[in-house]
Protein backbone atom coordinates (compact mmCIF):
# COMPACT_ATOMS: atom_id res chain seq x y z
CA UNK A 1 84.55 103.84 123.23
CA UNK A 2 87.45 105.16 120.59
CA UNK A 3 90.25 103.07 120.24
CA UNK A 4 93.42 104.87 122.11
CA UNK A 5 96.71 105.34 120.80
CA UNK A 6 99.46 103.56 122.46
CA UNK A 7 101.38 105.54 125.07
CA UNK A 8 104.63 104.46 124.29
CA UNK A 9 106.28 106.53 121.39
CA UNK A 10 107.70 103.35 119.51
CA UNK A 11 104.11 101.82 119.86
CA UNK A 12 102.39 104.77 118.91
CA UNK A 13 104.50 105.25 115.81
CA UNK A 14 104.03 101.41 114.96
CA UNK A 15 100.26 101.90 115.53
CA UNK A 16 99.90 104.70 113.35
CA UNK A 17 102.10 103.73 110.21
CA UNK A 18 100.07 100.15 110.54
CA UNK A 19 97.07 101.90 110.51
CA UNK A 20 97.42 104.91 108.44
CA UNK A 21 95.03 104.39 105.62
CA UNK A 22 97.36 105.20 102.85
CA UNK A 23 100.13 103.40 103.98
CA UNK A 24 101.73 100.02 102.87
CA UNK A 25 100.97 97.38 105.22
CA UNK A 26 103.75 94.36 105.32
CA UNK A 27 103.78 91.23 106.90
CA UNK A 28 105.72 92.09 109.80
CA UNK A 29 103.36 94.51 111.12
CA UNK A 30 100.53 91.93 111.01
CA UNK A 31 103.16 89.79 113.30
CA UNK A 32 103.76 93.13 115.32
CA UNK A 33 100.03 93.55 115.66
CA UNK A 34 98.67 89.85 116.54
CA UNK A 35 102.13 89.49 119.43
CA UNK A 36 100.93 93.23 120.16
CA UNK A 37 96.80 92.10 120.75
CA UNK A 38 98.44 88.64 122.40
CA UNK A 39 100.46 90.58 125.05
CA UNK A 40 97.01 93.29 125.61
CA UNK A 41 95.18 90.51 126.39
CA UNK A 42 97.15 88.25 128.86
CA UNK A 43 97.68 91.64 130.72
CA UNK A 44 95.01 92.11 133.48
CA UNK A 45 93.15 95.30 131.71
CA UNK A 46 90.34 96.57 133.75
CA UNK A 47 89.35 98.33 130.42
CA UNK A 48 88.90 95.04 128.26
CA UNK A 49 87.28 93.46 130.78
CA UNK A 50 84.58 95.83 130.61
CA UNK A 51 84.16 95.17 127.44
CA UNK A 52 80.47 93.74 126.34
CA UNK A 53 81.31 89.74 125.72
CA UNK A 54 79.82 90.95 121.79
CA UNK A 55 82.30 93.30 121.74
CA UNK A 56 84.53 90.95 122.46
CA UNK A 57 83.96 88.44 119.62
CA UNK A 58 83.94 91.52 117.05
CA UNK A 59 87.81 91.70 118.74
CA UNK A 60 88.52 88.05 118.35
CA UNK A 61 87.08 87.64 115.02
CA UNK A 62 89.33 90.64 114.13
CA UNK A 63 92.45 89.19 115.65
CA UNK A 64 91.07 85.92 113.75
CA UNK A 65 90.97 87.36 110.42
CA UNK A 66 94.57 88.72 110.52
CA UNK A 67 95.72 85.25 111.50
CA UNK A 68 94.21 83.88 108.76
CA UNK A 69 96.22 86.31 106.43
CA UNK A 70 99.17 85.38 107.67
CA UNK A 71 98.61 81.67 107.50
CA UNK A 72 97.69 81.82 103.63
CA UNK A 73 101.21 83.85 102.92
CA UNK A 74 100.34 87.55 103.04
CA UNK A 75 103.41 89.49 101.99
CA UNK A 76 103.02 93.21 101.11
CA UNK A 77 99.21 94.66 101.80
CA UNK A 78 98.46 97.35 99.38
CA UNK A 79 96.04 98.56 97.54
CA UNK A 80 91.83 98.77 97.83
CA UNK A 81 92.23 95.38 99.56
CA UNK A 82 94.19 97.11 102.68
CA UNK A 83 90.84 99.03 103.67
CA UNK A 84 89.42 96.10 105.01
CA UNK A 85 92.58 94.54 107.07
CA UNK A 86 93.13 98.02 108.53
CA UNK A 87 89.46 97.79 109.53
CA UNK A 88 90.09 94.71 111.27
CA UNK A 89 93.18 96.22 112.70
CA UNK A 90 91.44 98.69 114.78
CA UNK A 91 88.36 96.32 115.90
CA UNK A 92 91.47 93.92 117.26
CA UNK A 93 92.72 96.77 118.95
CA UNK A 94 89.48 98.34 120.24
CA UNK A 95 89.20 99.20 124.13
CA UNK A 96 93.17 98.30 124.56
CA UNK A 97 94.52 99.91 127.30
CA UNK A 98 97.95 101.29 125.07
CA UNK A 99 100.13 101.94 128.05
CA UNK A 100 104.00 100.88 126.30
CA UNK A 101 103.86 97.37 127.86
């Protein structure tokens, strides 16, 4: 299953400029990102939940990773390095439901 864009035209934007591959990534959009992810998933999203519980890990350990960046001070993402955290930007977000909530 793709990941879907979010609905919403502020989210949508958001979602794109975060995960355009040549853009700058700051620390505010991994914020945006993990509250985004932590909002998806206290929703009740038919769609997640029929997620495979493997597929599910590869999410968490996603959402896990960008966490972790944030903890040990990430400021401005750019560079080689961003192909990686924009990879685990999309597996966070895979099988979202992107609906403007």
């Amino acid at each position: 299953m793709p990941i879907s864009l979010p609905a919403s035209p502020s989210h949508r934007r958001r979602w794109e400029q975060i995960t355009d591959p040549n853009g700058v990534l700051h620390r505010d959009d991994l914020i945006w990102l993990l509250e985004y992810v932590k909002v998806k998933i206290a929703e009740p999203d038919p769609e997640l939940l029929e997620l495979p519980p493997q597929r599910l890990l590869v999410n968490f350990r996603a959402f896990a990773e960008l966490a972790l960046l944030l903890i040990h001070g990430a400021g401005v993402l750019h560079g080689p390095g961003t192909d990686g955290i924009k990879r685990w930007i999309r597996e966070a977000g895979y099988g979202m439901r992107h609906d403007g909530h």
